[in-house]
C-alpha atoms as a PDB file:
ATOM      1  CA  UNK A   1       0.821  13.830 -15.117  1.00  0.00           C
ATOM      2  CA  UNK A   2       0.687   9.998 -14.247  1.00  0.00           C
ATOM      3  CA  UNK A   3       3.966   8.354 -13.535  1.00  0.00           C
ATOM      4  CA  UNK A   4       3.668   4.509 -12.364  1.00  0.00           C
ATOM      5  CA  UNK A   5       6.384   2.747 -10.480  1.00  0.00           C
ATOM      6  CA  UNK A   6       6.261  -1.206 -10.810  1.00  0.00           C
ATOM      7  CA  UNK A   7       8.499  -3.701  -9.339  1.00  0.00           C
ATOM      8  CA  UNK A   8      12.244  -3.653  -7.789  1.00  0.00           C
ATOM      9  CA  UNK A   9      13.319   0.121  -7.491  1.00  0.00           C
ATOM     10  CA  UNK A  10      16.748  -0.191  -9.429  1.00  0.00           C
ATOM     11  CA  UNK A  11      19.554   2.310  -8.442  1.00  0.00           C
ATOM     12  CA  UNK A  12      19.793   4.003 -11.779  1.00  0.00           C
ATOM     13  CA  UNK A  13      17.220   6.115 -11.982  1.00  0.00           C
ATOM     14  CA  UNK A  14      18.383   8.758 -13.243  1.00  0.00           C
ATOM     15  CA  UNK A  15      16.919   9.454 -16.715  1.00  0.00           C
ATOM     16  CA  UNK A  16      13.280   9.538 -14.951  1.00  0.00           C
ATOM     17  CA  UNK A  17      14.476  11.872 -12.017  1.00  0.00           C
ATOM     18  CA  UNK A  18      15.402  14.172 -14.982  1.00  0.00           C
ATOM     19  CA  UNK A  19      11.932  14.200 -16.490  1.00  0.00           C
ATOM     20  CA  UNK A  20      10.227  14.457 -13.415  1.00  0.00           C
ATOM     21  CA  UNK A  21      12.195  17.234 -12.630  1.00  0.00           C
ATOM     22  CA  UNK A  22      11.760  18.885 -16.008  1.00  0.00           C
ATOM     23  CA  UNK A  23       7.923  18.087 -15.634  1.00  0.00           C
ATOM     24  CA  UNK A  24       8.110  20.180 -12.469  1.00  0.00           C
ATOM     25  CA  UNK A  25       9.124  23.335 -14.479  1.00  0.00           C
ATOM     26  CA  UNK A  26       6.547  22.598 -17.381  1.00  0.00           C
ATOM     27  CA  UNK A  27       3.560  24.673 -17.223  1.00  0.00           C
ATOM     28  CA  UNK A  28       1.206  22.550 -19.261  1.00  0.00           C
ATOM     29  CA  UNK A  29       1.855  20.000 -16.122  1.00  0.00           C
ATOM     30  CA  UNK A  30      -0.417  20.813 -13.028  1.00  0.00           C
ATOM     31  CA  UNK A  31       0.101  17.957 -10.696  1.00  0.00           C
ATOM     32  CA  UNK A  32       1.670  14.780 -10.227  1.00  0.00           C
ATOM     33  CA  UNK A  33      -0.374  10.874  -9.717  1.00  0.00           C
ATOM     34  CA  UNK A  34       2.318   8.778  -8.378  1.00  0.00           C
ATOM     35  CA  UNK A  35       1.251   5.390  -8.830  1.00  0.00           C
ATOM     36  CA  UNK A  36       3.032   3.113  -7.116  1.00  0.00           C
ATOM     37  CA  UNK A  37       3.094  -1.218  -6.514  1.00  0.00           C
ATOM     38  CA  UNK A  38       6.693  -1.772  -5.583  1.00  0.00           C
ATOM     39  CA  UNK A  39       8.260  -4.345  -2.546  1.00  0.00           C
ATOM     40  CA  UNK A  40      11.273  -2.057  -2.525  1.00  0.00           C
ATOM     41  CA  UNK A  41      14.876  -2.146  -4.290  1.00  0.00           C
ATOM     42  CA  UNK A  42      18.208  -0.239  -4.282  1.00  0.00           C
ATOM     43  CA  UNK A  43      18.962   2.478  -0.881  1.00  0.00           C
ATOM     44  CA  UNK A  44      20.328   4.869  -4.014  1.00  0.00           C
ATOM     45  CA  UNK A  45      17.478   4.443  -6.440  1.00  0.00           C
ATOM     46  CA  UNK A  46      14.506   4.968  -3.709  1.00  0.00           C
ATOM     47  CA  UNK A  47      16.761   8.301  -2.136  1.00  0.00           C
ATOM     48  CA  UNK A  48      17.034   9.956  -5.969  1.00  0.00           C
ATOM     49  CA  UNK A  49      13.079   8.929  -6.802  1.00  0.00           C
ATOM     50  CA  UNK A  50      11.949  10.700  -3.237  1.00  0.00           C
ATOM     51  CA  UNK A  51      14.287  13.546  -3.608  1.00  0.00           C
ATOM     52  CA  UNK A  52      12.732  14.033  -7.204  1.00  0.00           C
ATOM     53  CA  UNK A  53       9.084  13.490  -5.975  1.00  0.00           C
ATOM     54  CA  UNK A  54       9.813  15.821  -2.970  1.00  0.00           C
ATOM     55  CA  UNK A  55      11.379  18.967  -5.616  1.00  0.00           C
ATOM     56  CA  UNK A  56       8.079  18.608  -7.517  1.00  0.00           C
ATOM     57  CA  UNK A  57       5.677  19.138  -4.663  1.00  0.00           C
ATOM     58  CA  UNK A  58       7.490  22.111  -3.849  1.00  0.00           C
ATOM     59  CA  UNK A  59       6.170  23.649  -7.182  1.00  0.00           C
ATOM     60  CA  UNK A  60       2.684  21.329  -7.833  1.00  0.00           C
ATOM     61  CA  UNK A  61       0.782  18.845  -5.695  1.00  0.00           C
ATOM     62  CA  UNK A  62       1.659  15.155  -5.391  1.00  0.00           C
ATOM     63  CA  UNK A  63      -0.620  12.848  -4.780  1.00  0.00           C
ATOM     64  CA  UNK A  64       0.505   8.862  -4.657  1.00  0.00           C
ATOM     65  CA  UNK A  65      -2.086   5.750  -5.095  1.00  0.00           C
ATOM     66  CA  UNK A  66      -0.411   2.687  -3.740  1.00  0.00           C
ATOM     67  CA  UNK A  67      -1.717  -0.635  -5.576  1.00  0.00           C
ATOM     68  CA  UNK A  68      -0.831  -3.970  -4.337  1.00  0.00           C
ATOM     69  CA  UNK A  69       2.336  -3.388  -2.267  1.00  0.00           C
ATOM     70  CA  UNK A  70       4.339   0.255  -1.645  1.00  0.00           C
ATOM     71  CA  UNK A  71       6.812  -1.137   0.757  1.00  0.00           C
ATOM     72  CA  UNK A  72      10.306  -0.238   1.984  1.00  0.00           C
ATOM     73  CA  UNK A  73      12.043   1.594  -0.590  1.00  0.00           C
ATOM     74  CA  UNK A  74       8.188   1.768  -2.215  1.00  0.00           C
ATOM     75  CA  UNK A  75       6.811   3.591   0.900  1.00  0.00           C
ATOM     76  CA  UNK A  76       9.650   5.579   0.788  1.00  0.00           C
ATOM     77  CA  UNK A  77       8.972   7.302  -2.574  1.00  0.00           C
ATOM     78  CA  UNK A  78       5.620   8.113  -1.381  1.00  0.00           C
ATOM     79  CA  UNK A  79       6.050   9.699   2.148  1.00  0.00           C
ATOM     80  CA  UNK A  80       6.883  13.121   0.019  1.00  0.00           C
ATOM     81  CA  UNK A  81       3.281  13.500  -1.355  1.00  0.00           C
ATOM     82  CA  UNK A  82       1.068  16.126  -0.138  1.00  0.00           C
ATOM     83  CA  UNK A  83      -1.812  13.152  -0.465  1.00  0.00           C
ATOM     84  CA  UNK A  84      -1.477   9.360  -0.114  1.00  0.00           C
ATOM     85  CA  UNK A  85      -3.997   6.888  -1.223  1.00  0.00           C
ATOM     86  CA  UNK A  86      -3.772   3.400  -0.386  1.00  0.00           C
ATOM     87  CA  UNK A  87      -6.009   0.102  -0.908  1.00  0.00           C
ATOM     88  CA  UNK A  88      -7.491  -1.397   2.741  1.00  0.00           C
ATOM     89  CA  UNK A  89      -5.554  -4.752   0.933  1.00  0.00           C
ATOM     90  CA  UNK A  90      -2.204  -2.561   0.254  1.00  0.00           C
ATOM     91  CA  UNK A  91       1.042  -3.992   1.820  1.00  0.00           C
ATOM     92  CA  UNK A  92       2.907  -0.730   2.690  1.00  0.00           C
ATOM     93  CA  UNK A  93       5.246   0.358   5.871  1.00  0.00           C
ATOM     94  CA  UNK A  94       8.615  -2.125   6.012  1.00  0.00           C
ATOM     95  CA  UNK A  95      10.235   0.792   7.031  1.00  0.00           C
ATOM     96  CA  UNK A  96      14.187  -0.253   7.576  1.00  0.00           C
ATOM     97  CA  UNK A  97      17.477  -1.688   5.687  1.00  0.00           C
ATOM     98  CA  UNK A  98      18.782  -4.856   5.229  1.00  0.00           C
ATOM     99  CA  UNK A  99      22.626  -5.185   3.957  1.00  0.00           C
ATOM    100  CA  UNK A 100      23.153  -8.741   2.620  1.00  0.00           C
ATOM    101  CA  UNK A 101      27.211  -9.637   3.106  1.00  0.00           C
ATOM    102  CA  UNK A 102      27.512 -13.351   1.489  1.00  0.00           C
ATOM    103  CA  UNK A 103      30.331 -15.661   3.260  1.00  0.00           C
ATOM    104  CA  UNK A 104      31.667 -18.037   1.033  1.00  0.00           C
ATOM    105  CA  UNK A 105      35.133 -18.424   2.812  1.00  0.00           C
ATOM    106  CA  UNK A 106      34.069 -21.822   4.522  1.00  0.00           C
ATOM    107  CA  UNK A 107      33.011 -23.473   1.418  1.00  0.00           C
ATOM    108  CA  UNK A 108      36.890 -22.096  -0.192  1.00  0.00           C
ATOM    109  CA  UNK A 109      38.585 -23.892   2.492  1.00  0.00           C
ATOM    110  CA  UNK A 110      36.873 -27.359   1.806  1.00  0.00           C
ATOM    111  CA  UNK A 111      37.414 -27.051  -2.110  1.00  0.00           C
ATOM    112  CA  UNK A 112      41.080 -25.947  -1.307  1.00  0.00           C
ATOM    113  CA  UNK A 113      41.491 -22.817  -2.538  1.00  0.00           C
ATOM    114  CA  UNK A 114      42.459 -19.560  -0.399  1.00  0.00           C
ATOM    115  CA  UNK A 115      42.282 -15.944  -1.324  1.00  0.00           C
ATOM    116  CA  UNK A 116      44.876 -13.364   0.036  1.00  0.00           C
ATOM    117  CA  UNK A 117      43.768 -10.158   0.728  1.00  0.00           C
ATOM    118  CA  UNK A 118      46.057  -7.093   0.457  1.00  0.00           C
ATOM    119  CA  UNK A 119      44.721  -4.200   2.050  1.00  0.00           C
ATOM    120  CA  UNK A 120      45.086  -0.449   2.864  1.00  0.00           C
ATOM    121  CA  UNK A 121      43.270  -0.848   5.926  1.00  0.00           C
ATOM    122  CA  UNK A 122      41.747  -3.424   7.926  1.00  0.00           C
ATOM    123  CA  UNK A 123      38.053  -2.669   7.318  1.00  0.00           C
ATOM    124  CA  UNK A 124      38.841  -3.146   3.292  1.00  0.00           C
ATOM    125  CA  UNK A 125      38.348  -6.967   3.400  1.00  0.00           C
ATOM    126  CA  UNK A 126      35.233  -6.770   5.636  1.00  0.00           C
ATOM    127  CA  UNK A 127      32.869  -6.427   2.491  1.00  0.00           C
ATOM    128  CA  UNK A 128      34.356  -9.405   0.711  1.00  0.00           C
ATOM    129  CA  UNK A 129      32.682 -12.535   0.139  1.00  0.00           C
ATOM    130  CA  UNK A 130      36.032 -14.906   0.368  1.00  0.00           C
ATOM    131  CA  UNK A 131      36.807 -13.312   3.892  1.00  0.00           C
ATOM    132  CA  UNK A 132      35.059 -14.411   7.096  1.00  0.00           C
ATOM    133  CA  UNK A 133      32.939 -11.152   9.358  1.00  0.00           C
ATOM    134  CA  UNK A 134      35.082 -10.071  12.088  1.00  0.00           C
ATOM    135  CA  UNK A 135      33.336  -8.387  14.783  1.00  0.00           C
ATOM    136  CA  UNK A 136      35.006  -5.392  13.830  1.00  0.00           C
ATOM    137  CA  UNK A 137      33.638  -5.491  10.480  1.00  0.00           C
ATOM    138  CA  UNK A 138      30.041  -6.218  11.405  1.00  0.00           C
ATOM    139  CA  UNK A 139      30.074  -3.298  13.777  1.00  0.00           C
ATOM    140  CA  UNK A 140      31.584  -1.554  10.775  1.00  0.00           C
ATOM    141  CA  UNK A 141      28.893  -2.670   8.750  1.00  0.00           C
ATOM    142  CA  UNK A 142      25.978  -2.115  11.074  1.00  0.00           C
ATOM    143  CA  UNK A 143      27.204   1.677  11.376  1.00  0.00           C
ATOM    144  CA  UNK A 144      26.352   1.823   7.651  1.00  0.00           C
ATOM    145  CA  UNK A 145      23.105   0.465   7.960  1.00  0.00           C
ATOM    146  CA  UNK A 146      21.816   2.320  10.875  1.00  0.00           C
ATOM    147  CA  UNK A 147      22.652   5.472   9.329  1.00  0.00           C
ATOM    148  CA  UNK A 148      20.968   4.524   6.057  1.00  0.00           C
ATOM    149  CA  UNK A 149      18.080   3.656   8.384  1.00  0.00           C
ATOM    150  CA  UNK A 150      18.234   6.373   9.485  1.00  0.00           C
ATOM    151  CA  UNK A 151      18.224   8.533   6.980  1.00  0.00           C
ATOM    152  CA  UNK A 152      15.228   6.626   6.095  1.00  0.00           C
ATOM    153  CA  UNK A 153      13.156   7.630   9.215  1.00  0.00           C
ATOM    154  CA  UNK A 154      14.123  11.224   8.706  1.00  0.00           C
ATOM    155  CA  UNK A 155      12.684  10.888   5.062  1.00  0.00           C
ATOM    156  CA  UNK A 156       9.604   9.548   6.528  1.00  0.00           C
ATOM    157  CA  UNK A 157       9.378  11.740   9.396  1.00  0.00           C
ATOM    158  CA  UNK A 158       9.308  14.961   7.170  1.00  0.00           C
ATOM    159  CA  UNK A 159       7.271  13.949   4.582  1.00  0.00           C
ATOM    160  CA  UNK A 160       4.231  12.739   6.886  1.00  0.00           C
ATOM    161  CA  UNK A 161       4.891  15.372   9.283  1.00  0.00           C
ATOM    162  CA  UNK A 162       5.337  13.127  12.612  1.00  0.00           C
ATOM    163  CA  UNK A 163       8.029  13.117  15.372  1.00  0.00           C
ATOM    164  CA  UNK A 164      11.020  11.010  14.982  1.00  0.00           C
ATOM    165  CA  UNK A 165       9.914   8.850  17.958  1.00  0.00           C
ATOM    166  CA  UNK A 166       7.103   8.112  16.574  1.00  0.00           C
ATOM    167  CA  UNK A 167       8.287   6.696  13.058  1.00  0.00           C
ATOM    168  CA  UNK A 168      11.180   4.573  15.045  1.00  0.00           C
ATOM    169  CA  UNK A 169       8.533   2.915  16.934  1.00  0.00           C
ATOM    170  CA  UNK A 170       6.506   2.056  13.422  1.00  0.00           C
ATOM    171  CA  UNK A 171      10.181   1.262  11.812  1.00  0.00           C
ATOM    172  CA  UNK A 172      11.071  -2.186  12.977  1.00  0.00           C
ATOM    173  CA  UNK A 173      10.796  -3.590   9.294  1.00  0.00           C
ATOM    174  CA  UNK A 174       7.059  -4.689   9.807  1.00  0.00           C
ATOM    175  CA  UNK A 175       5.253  -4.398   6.525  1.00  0.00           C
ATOM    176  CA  UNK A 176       1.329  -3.232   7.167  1.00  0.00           C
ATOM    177  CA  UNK A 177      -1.881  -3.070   5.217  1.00  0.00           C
ATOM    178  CA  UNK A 178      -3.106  -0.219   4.251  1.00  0.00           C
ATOM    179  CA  UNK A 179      -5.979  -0.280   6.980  1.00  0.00           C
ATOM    180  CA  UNK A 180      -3.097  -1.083   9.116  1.00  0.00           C
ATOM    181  CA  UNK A 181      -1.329   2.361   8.147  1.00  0.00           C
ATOM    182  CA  UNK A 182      -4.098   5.161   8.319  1.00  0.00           C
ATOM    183  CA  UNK A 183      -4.664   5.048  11.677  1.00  0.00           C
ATOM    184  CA  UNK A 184      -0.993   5.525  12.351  1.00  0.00           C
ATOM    185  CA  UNK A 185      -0.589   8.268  10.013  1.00  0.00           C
ATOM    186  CA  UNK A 186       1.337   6.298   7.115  1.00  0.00           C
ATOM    187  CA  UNK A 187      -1.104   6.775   4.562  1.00  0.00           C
ATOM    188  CA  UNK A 188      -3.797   9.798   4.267  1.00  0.00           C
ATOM    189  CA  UNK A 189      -6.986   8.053   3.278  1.00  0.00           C
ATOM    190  CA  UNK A 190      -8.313   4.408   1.864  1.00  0.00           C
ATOM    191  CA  UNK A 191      -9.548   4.743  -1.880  1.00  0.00           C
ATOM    192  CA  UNK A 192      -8.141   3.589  -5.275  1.00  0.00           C
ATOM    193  CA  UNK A 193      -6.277   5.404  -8.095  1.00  0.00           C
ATOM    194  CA  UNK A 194      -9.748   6.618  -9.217  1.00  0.00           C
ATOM    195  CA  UNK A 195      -9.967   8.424  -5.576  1.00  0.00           C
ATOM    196  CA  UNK A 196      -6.483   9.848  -6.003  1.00  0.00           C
ATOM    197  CA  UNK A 197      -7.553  10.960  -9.319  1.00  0.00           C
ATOM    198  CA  UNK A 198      -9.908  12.879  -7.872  1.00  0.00           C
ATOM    199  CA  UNK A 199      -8.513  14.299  -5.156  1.00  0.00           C
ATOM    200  CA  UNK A 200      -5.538  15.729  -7.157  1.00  0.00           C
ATOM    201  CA  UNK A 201      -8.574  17.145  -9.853  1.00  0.00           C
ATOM    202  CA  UNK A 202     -10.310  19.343  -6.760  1.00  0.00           C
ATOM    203  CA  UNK A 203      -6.982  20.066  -5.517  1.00  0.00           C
ATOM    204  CA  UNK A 204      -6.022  21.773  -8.626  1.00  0.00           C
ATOM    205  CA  UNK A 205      -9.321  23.310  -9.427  1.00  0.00           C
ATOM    206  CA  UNK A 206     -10.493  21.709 -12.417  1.00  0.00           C
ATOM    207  CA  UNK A 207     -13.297  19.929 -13.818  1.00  0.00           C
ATOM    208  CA  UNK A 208     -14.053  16.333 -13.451  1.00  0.00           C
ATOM    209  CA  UNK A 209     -13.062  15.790 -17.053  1.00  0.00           C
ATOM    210  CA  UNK A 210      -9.328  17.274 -17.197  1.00  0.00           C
ATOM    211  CA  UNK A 211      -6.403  14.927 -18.415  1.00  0.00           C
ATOM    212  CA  UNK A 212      -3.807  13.157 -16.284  1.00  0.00           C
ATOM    213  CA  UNK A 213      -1.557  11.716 -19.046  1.00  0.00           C
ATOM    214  CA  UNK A 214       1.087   9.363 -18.845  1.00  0.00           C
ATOM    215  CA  UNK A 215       4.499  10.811 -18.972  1.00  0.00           C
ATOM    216  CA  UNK A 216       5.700  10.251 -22.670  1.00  0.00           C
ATOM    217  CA  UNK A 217       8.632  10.082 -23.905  1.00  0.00           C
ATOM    218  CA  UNK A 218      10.563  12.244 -26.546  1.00  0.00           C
ATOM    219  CA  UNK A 219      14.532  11.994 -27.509  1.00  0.00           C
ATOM    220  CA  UNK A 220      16.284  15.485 -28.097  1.00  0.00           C
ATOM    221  CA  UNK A 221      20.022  16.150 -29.683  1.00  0.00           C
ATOM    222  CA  UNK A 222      21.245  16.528 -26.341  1.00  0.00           C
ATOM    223  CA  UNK A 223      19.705  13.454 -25.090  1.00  0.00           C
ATOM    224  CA  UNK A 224      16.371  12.480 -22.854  1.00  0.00           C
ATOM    225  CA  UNK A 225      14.639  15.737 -21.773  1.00  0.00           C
ATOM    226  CA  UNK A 226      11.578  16.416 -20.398  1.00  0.00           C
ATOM    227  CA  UNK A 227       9.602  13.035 -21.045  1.00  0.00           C
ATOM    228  CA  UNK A 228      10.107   9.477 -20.860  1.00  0.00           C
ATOM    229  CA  UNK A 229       8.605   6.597 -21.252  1.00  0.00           C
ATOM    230  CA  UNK A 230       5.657   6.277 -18.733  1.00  0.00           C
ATOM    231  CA  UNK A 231       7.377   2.401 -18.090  1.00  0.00           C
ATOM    232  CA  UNK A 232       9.815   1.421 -20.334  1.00  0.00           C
ATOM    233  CA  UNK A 233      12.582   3.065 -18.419  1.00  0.00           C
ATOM    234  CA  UNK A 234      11.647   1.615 -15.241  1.00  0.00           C
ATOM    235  CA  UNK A 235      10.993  -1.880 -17.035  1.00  0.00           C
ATOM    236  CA  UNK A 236      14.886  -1.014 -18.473  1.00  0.00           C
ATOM    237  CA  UNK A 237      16.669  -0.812 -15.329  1.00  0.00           C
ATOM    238  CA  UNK A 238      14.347  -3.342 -12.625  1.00  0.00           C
ATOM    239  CA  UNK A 239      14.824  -6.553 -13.669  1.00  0.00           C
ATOM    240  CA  UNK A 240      14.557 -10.317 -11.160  1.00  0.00           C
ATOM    241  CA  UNK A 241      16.388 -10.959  -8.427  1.00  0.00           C
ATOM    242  CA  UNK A 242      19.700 -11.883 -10.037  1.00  0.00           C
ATOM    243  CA  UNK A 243      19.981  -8.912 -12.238  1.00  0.00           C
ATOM    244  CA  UNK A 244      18.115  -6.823  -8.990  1.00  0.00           C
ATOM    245  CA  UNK A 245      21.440  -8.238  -7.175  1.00  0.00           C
ATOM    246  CA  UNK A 246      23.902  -6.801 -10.013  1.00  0.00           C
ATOM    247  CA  UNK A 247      21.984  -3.762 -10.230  1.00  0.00           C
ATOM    248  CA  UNK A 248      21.904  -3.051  -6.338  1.00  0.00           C
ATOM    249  CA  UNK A 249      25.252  -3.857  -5.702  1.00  0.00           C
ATOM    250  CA  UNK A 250      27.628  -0.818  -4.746  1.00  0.00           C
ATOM    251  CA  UNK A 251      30.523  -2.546  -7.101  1.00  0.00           C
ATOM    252  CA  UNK A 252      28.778  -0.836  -9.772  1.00  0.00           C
ATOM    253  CA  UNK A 253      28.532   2.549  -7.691  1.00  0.00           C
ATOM    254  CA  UNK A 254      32.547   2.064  -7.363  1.00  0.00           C
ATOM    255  CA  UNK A 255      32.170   0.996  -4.257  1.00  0.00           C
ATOM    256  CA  UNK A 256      33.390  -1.618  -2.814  1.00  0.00           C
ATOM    257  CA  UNK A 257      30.612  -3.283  -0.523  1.00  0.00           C
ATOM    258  CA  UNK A 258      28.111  -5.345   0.355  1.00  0.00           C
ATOM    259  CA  UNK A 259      24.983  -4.596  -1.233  1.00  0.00           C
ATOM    260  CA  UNK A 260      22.370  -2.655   1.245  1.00  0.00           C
ATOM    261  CA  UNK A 261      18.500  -2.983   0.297  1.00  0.00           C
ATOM    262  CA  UNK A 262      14.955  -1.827   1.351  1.00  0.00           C
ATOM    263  CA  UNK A 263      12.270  -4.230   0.544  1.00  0.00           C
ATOM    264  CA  UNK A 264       9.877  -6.288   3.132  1.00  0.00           C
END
């Protein structure tokens, strides 16, 4: 089964989790190509899409080809592979979080206006826009993204088997090519998706000629089940960067915060 990844990694990605996972349990499915040419997206879209891609290879082998980029939140959905392919070109790595927290509280004061903030408890106002960053607040805030980082490196450090230490010192955000990342044990081997192909094919046993089909899509009573489209769902929910913003922000999760991010 081929499943191909493209652009922002939205955080609703739950109707393709689902097939995956269904996939995993289908016994006309042998394997999994992961083809992936992402910069990154949503903390909550490239968790579910790893945790879905690690459940499979518990049952089947996984084996990912990154194309042009398979950064960040990209590399992350990859490190659960038993296999990973990469182009000597590939931008892949960028291993860390960035939370964007907009200030427009200056710009309020000079057009007159002033917001009042009524709160439950003093950290409440920290994720607004119309407030200024206390130093409170940004230590608040940095809390959250060092433990999403660091959940990150944890992902990372079980999936390509290496010591903790040794992905922190890789994880300063640097982005690296795929020559860049074999040597330090990011990536598996240099070759294409014709060289992942292949690799999966002799892992599995079969001849030269078997199928790796798209996953396809096909709508039950009770809703999506077991397919989807190979890339209309992920075309449905990634969008550009202002709808990327909408669709990352934790407003929409119920949350509300600042909007936290993996991409290069």
């Amino acid at each position: 089964m081929r499943v191909s990844v493209d652009g922002i990694i939205g955080n609703d990605l739950h109707l393709l989790t689902r097939a995956i996972d269904k996939a995993a349990s289908d016994r006309q499915v042998r394997g999994l190509l992961l083809v992936v040419d992402s910069p990154g997206g949503g903390v909550t879209g490239g968790e579910e899409l790893h945790d879905a891609v690690a459940r499979f290879k518990q049952h089947k082998p996984v084996v990912v080809s990154m194309m042009g980029t398979a950064a960040s939140a990209g590399y992350m959905i990859s490190v659960p592979a038993s296999r990973i392919f990469a182009l000597s070109s590939t931008i892949t790595g960028s291993i860390g979080v960035i939370m964007e927290r907009p200030d427009v509280s200056g710009l309020l004061g000079k057009t007159g206006i002033n917001v009042h903030s009524i709160t439950s408890g003093s950290m409440k106002d920290q994720t607004q826009p119309f407030v200024a960053l206390r130093p409170d607040g940004q230590a608040m805030l940095q809390g959250v993204v060092d433990d999403l980082f660091n959940q990150f490196v944890e992902m990372v450090a079980d999936g390509r088997h290496l010591p903790i230490e040794k992905v922190k010192s890789l994880a300063d955000g640097r982005p690296y090519t795929g020559r860049q990342a074999l040597p330090l044990g990011l990536i598996d081997q240099i070759g294409n998706e014709d060289a992942a192909r292949s690799w999966l094919k002799h892992e599995l046993h079969v001849a030269d000629d078997f199928p790796v089909l798209p996953l396809r899509s096909s709508r039950k009573a009770d809703g999506w089940e077991t397919w989807l489209p190979r890339r209309a769902i992920l075309n449905w929910v990634l969008g550009p960067s202002a709808v990327n913003w909408l669709d990352h922000s934790l407003l929409r999760d119920g949350l509300d915060a600042p909007i936290a991010i993996l991409q290069p």
